[in-house]
Protein backbone atom coordinates (compact mmCIF):
# COMPACT_ATOMS: atom_id res chain seq x y z
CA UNK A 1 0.00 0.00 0.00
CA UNK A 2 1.62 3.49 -0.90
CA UNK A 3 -0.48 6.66 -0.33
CA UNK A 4 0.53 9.59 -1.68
CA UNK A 5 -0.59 11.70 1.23
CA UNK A 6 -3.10 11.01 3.92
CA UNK A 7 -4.60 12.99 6.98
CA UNK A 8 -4.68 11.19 10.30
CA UNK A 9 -7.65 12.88 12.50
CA UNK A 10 -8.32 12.02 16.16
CA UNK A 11 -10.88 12.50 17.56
CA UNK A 12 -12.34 11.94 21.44
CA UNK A 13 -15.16 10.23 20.62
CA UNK A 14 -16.65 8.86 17.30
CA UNK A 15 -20.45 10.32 17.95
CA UNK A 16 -18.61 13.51 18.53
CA UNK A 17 -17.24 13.39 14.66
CA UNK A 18 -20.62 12.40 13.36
CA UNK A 19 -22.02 15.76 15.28
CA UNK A 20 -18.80 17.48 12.93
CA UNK A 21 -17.39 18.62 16.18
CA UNK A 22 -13.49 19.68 16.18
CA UNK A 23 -11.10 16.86 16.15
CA UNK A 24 -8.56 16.27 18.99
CA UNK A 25 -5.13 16.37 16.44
CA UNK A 26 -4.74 16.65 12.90
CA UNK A 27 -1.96 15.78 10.96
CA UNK A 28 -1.08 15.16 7.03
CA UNK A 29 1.52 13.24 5.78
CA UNK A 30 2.60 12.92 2.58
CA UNK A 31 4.50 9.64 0.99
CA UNK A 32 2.89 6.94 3.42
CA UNK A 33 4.80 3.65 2.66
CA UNK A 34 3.28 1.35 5.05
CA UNK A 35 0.29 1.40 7.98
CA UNK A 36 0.52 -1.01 11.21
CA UNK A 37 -1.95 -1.06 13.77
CA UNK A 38 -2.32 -3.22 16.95
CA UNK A 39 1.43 -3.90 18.00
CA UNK A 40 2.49 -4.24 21.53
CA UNK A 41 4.14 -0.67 22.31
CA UNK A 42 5.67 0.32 25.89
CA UNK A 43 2.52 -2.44 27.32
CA UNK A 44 0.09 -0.47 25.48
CA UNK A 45 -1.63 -2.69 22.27
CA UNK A 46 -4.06 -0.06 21.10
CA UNK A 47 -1.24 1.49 18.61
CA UNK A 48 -1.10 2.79 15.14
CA UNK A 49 2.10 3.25 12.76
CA UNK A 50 2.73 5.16 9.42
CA UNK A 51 6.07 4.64 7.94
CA UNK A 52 6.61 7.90 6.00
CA UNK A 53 9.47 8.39 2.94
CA UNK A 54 10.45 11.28 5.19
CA UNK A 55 9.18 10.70 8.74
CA UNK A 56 7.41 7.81 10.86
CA UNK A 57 4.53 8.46 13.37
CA UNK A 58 3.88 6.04 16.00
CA UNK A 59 1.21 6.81 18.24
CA UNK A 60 -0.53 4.47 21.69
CA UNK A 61 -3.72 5.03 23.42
CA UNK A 62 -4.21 4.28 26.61
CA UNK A 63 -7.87 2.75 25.29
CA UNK A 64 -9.28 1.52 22.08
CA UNK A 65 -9.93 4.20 19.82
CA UNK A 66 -10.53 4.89 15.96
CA UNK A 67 -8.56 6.48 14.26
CA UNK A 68 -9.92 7.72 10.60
CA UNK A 69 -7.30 8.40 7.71
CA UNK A 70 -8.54 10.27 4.90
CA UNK A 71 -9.47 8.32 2.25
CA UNK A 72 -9.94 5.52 3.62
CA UNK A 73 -11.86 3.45 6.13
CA UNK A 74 -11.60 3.91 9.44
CA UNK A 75 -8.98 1.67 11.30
CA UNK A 76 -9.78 -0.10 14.41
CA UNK A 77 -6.47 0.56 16.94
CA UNK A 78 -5.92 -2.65 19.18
């Protein structure tokens, strides 16, 4: 999977989004190479991972969350 760029949106809760309410972070990134979710990171499991051509985010929640990518569906963390 290669993206070409891609917006990562948190939000605190998903009914919250539906009501168009502002998100929590926002970030794009542009040359996505790979996406991981649910690895084990510092004992948390609810994790998500973009491997970037110029930069990788790596992000864990202390609970399950969503996470919703632009573009795409929204991906299930842990």
């Amino acid at each position: 999977m290669c993206f070409r760029c891609v917006t990562v949106t948190a939000v605190l809760d998903s009914r919250d989004r539906a009501k168009g309410a502002a998100t929590k972070a926002s970030l794009a990134l542009q040359n996505v190479l790979a996406l991981e979710t649910g690895f084990t990171l510092d004992k948390e499991s609810h994790t998500l991972g973009l491997l970037c051509k110029d930069v990788t985010l790596v992000v864990a929640f202390d609970t399950k969350a969503y996470v919703a990518v632009a573009g795409q569906d929204d991906f299930d963390v842990g």
